[in-house]
C-alpha atoms as a PDB file:
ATOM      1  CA  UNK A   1      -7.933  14.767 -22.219  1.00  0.00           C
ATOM      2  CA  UNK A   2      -8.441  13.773 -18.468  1.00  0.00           C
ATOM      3  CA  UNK A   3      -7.376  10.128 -17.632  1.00  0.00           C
ATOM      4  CA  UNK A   4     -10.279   7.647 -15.763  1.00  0.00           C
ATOM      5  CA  UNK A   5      -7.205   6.381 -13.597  1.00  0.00           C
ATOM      6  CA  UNK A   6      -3.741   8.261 -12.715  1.00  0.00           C
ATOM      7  CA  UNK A   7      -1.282   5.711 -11.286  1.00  0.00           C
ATOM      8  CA  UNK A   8       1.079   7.190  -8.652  1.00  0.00           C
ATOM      9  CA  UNK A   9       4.720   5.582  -8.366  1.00  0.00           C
ATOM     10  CA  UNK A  10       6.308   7.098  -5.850  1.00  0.00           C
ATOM     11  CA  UNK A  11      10.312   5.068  -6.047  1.00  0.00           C
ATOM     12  CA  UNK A  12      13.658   4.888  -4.105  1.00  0.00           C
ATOM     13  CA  UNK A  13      16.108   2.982  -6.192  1.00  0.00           C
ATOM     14  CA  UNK A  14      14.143   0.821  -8.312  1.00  0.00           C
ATOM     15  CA  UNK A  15      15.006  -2.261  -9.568  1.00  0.00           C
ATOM     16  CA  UNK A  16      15.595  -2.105 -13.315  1.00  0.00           C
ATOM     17  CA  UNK A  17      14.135  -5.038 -14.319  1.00  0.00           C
ATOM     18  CA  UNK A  18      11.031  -5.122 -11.564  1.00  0.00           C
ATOM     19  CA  UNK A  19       9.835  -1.506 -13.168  1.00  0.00           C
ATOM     20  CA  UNK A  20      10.393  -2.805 -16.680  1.00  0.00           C
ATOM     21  CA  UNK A  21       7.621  -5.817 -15.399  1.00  0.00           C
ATOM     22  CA  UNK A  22       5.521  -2.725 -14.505  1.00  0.00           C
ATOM     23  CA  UNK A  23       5.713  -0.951 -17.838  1.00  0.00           C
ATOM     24  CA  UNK A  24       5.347  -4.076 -19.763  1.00  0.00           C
ATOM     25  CA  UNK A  25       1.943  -4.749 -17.865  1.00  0.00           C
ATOM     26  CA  UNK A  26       1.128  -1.822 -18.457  1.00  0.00           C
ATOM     27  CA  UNK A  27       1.663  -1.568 -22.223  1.00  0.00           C
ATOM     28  CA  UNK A  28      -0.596  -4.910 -22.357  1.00  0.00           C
ATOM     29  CA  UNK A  29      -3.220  -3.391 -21.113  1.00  0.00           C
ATOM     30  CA  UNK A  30      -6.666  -3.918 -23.386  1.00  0.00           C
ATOM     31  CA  UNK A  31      -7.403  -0.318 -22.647  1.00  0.00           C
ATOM     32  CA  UNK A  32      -5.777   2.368 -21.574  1.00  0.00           C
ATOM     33  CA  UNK A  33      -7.526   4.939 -19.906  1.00  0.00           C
ATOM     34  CA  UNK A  34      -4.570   5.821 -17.668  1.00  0.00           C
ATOM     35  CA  UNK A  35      -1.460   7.855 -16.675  1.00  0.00           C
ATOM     36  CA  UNK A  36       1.382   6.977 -15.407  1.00  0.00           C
ATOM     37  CA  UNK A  37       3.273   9.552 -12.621  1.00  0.00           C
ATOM     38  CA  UNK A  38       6.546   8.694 -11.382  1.00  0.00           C
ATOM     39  CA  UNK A  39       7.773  10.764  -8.689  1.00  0.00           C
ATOM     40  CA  UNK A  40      11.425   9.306  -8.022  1.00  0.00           C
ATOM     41  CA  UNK A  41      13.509   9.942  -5.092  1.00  0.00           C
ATOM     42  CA  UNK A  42      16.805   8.735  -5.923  1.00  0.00           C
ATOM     43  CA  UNK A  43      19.728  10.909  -6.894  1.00  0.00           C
ATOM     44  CA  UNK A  44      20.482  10.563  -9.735  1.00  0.00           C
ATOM     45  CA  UNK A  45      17.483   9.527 -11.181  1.00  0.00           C
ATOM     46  CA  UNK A  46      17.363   5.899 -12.551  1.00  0.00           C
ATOM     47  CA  UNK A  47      13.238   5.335 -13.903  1.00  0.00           C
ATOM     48  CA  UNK A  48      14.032   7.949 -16.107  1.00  0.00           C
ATOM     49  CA  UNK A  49      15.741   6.603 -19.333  1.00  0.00           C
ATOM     50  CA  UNK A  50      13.633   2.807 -18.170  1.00  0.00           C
ATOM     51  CA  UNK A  51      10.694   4.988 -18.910  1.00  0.00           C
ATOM     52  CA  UNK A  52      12.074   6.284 -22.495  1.00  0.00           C
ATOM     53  CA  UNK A  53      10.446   3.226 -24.838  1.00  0.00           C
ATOM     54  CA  UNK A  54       6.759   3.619 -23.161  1.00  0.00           C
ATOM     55  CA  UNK A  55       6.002   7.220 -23.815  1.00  0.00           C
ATOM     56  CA  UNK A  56       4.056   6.101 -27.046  1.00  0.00           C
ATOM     57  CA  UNK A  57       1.940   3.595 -25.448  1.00  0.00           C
ATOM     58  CA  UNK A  58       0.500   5.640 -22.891  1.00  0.00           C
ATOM     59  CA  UNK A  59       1.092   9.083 -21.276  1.00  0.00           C
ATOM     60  CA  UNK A  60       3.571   9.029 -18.781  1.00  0.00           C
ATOM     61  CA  UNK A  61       4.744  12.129 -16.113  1.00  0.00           C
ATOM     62  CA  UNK A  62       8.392  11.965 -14.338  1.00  0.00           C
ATOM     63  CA  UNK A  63       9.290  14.100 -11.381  1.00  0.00           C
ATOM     64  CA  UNK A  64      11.747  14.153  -8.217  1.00  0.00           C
ATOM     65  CA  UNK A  65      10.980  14.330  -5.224  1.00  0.00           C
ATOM     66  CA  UNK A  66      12.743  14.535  -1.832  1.00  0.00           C
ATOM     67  CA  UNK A  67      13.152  11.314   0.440  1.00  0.00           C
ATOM     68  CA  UNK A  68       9.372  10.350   1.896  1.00  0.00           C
ATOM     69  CA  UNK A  69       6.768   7.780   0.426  1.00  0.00           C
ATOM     70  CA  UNK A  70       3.590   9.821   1.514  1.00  0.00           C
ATOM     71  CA  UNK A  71       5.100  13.175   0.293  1.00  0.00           C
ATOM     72  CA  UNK A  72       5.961  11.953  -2.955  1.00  0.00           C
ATOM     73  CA  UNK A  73       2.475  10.332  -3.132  1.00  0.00           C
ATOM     74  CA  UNK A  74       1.027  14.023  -2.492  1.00  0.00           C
ATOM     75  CA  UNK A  75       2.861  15.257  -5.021  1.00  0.00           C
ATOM     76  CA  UNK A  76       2.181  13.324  -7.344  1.00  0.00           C
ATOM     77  CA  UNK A  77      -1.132  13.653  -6.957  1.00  0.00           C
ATOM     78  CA  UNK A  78      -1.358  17.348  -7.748  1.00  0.00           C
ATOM     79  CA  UNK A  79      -0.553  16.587 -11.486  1.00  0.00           C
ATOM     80  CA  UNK A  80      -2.744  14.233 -11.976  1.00  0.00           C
ATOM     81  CA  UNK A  81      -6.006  14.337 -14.280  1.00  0.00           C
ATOM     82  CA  UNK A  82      -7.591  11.074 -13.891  1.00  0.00           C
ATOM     83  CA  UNK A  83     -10.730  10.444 -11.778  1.00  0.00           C
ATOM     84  CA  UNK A  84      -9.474   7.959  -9.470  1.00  0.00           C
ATOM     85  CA  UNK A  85      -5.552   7.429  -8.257  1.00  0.00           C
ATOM     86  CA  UNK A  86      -3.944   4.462  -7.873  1.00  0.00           C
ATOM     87  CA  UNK A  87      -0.375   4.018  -6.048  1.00  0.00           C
ATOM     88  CA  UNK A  88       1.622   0.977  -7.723  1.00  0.00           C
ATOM     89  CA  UNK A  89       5.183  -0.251  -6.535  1.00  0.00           C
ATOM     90  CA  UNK A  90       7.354  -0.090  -8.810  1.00  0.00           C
ATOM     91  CA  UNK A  91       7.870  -4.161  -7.933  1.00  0.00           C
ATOM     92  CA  UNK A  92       4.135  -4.983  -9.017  1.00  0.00           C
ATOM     93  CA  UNK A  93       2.287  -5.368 -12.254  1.00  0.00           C
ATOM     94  CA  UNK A  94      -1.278  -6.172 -13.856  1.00  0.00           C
ATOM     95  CA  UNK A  95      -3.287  -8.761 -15.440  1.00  0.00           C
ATOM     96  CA  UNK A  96      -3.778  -7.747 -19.187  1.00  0.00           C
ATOM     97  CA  UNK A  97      -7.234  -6.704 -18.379  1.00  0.00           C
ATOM     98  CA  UNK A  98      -6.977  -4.814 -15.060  1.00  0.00           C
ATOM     99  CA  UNK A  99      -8.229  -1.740 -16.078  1.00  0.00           C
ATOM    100  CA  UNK A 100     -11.311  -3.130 -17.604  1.00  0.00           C
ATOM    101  CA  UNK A 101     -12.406  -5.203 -15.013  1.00  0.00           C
ATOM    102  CA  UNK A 102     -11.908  -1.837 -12.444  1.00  0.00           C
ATOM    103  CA  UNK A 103     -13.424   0.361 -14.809  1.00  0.00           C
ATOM    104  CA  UNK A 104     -16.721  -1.839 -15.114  1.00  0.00           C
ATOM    105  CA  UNK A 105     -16.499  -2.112 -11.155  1.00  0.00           C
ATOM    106  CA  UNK A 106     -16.381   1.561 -10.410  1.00  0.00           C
ATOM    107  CA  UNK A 107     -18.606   2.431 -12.951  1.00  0.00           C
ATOM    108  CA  UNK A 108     -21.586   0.119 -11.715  1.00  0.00           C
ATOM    109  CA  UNK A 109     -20.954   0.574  -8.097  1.00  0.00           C
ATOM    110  CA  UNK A 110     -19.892   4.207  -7.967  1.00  0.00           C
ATOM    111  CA  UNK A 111     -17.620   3.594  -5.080  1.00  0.00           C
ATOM    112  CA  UNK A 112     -15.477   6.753  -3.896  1.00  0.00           C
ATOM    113  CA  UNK A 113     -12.929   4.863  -2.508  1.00  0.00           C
ATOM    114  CA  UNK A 114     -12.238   0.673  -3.809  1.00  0.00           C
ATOM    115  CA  UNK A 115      -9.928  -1.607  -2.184  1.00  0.00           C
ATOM    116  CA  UNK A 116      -9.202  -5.006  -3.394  1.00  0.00           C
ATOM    117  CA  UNK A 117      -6.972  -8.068  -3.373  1.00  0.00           C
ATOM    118  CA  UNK A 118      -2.935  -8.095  -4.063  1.00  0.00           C
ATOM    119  CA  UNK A 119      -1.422 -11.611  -4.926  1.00  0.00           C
ATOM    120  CA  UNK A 120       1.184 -13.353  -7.085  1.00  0.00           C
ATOM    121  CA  UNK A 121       1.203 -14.737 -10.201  1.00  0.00           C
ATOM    122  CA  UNK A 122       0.042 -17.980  -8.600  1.00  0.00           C
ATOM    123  CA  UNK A 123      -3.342 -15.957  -7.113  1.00  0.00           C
ATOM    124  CA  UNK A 124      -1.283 -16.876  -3.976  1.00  0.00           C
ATOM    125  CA  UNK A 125      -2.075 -13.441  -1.737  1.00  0.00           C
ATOM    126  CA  UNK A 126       0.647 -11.606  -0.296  1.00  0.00           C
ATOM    127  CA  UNK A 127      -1.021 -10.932   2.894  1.00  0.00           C
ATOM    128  CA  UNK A 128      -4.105 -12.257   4.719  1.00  0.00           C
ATOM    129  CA  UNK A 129      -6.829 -10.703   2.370  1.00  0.00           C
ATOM    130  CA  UNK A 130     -10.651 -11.093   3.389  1.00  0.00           C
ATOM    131  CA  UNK A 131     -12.182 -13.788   0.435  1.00  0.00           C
ATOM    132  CA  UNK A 132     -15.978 -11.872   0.644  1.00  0.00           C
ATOM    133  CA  UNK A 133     -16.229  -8.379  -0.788  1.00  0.00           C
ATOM    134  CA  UNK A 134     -17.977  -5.727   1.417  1.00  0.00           C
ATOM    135  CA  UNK A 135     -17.896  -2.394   3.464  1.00  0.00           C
ATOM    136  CA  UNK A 136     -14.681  -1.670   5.334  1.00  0.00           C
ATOM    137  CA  UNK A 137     -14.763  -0.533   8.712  1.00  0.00           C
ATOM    138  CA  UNK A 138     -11.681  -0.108  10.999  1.00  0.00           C
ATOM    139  CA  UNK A 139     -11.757  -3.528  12.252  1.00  0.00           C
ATOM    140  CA  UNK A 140     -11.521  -5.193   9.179  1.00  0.00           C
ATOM    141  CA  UNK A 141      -9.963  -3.028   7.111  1.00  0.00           C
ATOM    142  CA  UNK A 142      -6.619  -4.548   8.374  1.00  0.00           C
ATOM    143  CA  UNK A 143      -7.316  -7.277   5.591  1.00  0.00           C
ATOM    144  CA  UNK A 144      -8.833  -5.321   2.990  1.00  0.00           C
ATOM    145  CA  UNK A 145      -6.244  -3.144   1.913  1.00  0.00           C
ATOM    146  CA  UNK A 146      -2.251  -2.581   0.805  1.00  0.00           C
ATOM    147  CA  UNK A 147      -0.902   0.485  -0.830  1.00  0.00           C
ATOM    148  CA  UNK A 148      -1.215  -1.350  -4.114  1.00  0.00           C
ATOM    149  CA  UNK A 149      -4.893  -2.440  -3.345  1.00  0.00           C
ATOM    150  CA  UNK A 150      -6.092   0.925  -3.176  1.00  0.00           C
ATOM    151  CA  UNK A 151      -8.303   3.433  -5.636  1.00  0.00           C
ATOM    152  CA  UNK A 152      -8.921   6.578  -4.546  1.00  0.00           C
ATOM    153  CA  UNK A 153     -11.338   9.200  -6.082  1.00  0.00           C
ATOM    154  CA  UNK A 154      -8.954  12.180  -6.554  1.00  0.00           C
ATOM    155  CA  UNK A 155     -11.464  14.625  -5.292  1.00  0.00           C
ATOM    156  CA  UNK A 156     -11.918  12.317  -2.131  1.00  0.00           C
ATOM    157  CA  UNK A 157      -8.227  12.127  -1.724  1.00  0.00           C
ATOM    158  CA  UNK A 158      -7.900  16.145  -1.852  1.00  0.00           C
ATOM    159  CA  UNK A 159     -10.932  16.240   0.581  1.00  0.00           C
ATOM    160  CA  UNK A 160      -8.355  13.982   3.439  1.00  0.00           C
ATOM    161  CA  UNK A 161      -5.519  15.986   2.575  1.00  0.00           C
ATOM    162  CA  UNK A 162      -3.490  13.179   1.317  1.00  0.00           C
ATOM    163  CA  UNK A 163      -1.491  10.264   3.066  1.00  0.00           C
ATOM    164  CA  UNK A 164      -0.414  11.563   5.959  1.00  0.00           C
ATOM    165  CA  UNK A 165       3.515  12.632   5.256  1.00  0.00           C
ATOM    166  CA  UNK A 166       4.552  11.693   8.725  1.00  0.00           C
ATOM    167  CA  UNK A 167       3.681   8.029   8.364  1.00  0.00           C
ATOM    168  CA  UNK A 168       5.277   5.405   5.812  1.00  0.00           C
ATOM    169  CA  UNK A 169       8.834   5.088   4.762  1.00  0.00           C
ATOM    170  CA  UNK A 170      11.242   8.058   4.383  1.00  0.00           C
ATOM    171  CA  UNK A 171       9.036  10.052   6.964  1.00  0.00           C
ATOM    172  CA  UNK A 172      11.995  10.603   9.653  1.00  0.00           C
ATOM    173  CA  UNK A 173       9.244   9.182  11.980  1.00  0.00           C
ATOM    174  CA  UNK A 174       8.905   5.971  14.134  1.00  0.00           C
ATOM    175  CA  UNK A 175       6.286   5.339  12.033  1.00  0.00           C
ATOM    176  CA  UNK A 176       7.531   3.617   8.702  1.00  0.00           C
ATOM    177  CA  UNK A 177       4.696   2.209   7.786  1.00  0.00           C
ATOM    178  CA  UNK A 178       0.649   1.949   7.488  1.00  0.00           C
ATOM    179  CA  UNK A 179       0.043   5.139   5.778  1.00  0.00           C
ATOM    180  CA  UNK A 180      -2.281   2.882   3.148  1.00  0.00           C
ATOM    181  CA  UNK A 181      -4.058   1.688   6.191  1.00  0.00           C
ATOM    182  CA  UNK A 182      -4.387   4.487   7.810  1.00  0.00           C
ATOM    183  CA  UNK A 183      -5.867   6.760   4.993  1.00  0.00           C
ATOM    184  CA  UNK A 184      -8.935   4.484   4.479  1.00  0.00           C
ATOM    185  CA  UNK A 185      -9.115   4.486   8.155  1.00  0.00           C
ATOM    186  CA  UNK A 186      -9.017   8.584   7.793  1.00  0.00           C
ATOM    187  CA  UNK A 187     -12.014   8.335   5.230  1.00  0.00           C
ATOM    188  CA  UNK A 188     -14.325   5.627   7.510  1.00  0.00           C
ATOM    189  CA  UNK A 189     -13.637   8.197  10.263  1.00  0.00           C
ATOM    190  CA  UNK A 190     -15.306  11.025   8.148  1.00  0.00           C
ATOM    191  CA  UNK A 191     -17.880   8.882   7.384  1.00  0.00           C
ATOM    192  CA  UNK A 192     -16.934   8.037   4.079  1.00  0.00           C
ATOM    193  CA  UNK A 193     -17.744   4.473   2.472  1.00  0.00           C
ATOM    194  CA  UNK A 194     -14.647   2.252   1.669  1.00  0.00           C
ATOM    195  CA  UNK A 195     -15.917  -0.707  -0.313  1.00  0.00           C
ATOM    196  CA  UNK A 196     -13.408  -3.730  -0.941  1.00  0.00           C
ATOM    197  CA  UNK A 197     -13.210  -6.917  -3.404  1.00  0.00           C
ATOM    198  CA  UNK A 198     -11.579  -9.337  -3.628  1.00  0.00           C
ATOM    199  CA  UNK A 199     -12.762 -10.070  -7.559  1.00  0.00           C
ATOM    200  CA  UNK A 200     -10.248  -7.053  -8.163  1.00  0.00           C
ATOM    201  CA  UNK A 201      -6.645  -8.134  -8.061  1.00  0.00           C
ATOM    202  CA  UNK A 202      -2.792  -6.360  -8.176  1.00  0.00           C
ATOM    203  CA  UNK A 203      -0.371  -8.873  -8.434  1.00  0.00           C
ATOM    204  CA  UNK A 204       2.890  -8.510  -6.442  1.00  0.00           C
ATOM    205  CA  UNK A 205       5.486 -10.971  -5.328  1.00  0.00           C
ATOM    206  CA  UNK A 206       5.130 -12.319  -2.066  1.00  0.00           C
ATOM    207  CA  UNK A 207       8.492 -10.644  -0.232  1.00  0.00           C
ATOM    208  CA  UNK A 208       9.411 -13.608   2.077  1.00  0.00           C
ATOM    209  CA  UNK A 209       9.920 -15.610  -0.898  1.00  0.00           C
ATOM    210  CA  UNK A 210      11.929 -13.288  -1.867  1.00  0.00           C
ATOM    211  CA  UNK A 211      13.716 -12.682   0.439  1.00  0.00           C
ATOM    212  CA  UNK A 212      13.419 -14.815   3.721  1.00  0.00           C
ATOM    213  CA  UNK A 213      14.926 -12.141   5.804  1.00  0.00           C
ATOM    214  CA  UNK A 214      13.042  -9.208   4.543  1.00  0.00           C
ATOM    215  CA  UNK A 215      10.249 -10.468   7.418  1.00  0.00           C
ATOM    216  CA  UNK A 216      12.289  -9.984   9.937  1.00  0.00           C
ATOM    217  CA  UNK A 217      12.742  -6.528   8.735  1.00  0.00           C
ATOM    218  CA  UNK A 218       9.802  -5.702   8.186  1.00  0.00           C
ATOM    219  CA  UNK A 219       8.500  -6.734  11.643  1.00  0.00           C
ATOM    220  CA  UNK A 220      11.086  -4.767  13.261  1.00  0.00           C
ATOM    221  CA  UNK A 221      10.346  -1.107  11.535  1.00  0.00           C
ATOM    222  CA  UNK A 222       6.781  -1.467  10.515  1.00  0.00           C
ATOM    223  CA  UNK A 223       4.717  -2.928  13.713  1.00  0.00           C
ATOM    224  CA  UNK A 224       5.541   0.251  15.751  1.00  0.00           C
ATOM    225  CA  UNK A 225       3.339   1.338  13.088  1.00  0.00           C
ATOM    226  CA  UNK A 226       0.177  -0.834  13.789  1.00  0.00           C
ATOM    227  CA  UNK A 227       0.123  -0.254  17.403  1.00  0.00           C
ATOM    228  CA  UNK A 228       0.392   3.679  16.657  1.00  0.00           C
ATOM    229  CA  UNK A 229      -2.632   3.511  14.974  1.00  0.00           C
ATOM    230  CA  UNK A 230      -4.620   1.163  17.272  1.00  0.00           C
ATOM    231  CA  UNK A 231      -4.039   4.072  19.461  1.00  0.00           C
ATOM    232  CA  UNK A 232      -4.448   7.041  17.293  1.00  0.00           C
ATOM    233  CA  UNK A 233      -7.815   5.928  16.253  1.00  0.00           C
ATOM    234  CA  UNK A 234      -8.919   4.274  19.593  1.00  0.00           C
ATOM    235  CA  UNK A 235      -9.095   0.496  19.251  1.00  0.00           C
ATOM    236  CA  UNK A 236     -10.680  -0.994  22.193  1.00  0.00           C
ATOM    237  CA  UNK A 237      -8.167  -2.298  24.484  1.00  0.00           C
ATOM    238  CA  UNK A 238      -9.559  -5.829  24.383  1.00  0.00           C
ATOM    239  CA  UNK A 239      -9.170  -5.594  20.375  1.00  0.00           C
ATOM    240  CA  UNK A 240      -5.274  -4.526  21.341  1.00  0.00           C
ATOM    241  CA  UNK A 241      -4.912  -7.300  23.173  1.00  0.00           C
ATOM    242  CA  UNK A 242      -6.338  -9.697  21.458  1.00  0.00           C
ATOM    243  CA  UNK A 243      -3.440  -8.586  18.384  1.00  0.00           C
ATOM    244  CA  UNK A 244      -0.615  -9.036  20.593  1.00  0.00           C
ATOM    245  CA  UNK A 245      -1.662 -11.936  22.398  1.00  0.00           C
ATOM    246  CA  UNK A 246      -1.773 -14.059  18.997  1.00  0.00           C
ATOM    247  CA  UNK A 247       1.764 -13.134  18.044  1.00  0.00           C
ATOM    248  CA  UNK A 248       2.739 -14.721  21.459  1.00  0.00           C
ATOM    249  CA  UNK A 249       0.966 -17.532  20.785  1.00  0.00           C
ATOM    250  CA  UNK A 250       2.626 -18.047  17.569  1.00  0.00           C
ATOM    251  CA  UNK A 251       6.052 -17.179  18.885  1.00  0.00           C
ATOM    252  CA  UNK A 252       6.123 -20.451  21.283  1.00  0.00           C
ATOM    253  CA  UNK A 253       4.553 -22.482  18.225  1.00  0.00           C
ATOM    254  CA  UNK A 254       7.460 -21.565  15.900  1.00  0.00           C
ATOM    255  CA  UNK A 255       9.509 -22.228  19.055  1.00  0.00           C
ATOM    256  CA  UNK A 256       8.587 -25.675  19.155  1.00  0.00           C
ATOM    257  CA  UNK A 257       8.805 -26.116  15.506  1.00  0.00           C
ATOM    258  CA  UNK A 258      12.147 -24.291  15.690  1.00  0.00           C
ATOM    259  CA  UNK A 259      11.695 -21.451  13.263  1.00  0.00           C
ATOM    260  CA  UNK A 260      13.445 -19.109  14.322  1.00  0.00           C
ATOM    261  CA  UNK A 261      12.535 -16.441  11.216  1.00  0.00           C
ATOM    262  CA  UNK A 262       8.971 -16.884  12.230  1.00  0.00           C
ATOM    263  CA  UNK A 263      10.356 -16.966  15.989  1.00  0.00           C
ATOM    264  CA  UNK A 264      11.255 -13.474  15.297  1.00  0.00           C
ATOM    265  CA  UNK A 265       8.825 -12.236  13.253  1.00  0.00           C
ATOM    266  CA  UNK A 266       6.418 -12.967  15.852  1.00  0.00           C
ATOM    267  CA  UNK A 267       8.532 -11.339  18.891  1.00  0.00           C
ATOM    268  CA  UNK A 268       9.595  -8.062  17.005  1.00  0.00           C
ATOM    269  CA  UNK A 269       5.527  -8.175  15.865  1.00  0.00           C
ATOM    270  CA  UNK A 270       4.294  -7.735  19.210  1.00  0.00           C
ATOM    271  CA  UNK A 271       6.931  -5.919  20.540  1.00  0.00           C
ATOM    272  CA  UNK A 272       6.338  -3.184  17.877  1.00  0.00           C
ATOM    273  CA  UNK A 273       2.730  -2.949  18.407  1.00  0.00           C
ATOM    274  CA  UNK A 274       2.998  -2.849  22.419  1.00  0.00           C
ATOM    275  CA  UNK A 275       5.302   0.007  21.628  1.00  0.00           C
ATOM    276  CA  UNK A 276       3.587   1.862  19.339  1.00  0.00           C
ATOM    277  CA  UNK A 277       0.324   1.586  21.538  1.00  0.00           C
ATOM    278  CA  UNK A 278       2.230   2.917  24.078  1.00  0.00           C
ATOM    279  CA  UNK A 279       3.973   5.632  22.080  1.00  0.00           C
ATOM    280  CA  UNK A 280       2.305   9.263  22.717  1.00  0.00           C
ATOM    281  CA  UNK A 281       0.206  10.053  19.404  1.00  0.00           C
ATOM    282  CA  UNK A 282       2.416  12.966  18.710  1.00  0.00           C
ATOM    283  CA  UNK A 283       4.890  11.669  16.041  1.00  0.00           C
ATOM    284  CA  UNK A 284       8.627  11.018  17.946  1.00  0.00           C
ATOM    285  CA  UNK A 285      11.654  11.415  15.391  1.00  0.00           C
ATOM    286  CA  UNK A 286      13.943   8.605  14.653  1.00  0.00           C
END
C-alpha cells in the first residue's frame, strides 16, 4: 500500500541515542501514513540493529550506500512509495502530531513542493527562518528552507533529477553544503512553485549549543557553498555584496565585544562566499 510521506535518512555514523529520539518520535506519531528509508553509509553498519524494535510500528527500509549525502538521498528515493519525500537527520525528531498537521496542509493547498520551519524543543529556530508563510523565490528562499524543512512531491523530485550529487557533504567537491537550498532553487528556476510555512515545524537542536565550535566549522566548509550558488544561479552583484558586506560588519562588532567564535564565524563566512563566488561553476575537487 503506497505511503502519503517516505522519509529519507541518509546517515554517516549516527549517534545511537540521537536516532533512537528519531524513532521514538516517530512511533508517537497520531498517524502514520509513512515510511521510513535509511540509506547508511558507515561500514559496518550501526542504524541497523537501532532500527530492530520499530519494524512493527511502521514500515521501515535499510540500505548502504557509498560515502555522499545527495547520492544516498537519490537512492533512497528510488524505493520509495509515498507521495511526497521528506529527508530527516538522523539528530532531529517530531511533534506527536507532525504528520497530521502536514497532511491537512498539503492536502488543502496542493503544494508540489512545502518548506517550513526547523526549531528546538523550546520553538527556539535553528536558523534565521522567515515568521510569514508565502511563495519562495531565490532571494528569500535562503530563510525558508533546511534539509529537514523540506517536502518534496516524489514525481517533482524525479522531474529535477534529484539533489545534485556534487553538492553537500561526502561529494569530494568544494562544495559541502547547500544541496537543500539549491534544489528548491532548481525547481523556482523551472518555474515550479515552492510554498513555505512557518505553522509547519521539524524540531532539531540548535548545533552551537551543542557544540560551540561546530560554528566555526561549519563556516569554514559550508560558505564556499553559498557563494557557489550566488554565482551558479546569477545573484545580482549588489545582492553579493550586500551578503558579504554584513559578515564584515559583524566581524568588527564581535571584535569589540571580543568574541572571538563569532569573530570567526563571521571572517571564515565571508571569506567562503567571496571564494565560492569567485570559484568557476564547474565543480573543483577537494
Amino acid at each position: 500500500m503506497n505511503k502519503k510521506f517516505s522519509l529519507i535518512l541518509a546517515t554517516y555514523n549516527p549517534d545511537p541515542k540521537l536516532l533512537l529520539r528519531l524513532l521514538e518520535s516517530l512511533s508517537r506519531q497520531t498517524i502514520k501514513n509513512f515510511e521510513l528509508i535509511i540509506v547508511e553509509q558507515t561500514i559496518p553498519p550501526v542504524a541497523k540493529n537501532i532500527i530492530e524494535n520499530f519494524h512493527h510500528d511502521f514500515d521501515i527500509l535499510f540500505f548502504t550506500s557509498k560515502k555522499g549525502l545527495s547520492r544516498s538521498r537519490n537512492l533512497g528515493s528510488t524505493y520509495a512509495n509515498g507521495q511526497f519525500l521528506l529527508f530527516p537527520d538522523d539528530d532531529c525528531w517530531y511533534d506527536d502530531d507532525f504528520f497530521h498537521t502536514i497532511t491537512k496542509y498539503i492536502d488543502t493547498e496542493k503544494n508540489k513542493i512545502l518548506t517550513f520551519r526547523a526549531a528546538n524543543d523550546e520553538d527556539i529556530n535553528i536558523a534565521k527562518f522567515d515568521t510569514t508563510s508565502g511563495f519562495c523565490n531565490k532571494f528569500n528562499i535562503w530563510k525558508r528552507v533546511s534539509s529537514i524543512s523540506l517536502c518534496i512531491e516524489k514525481t517533482t523530485f524525479d522531474s529535477l533529477l534529484g539533489f545534485n550529487e556534487n553538492l553537500g557533504l561526502g561529494s569530494g567537491t568544494l562544495t559541502s553544503a547547500c544541496e537543500d537550498i539549491e534544489l528548491p532553487l532548481r525547481a523556482i528556476c523551472n518555474k515550479i512553485d515552492v510554498k513555505y510555512t512557518p505553522t509547519i515545524v521539524a524540531r532539531h537542536d540548535i548545533p552551537i549549543k551543542r557544540d560551540p565550535k561546530l560554528v566555526i566549522h561549519r563556516a569554514k566548509n559550508h560558505m564556499f557553498s553559498v557563494g557557489y550558488l550566488y554565482k551558479k544561479y546569477d545573484y545580482p552583484i549588489r545582492f553579493v555584496i550586500f551578503s558579504i558586506s554584513k559578515n564584515i560588519v559583524a566581524l568588527a562588532l564581535y571584535s569589540i565585544r571580543l568574541n572571538t567564535t563569532m569573530v570567526k564565524y563571521h571572517y571564515y563566512t565571508a571569506i567562503g562566499k567571496f571564494k565560492g563566488y569567485l570559484a568557476n561553476t564547474k565543480l573543483n575537487k577537494n
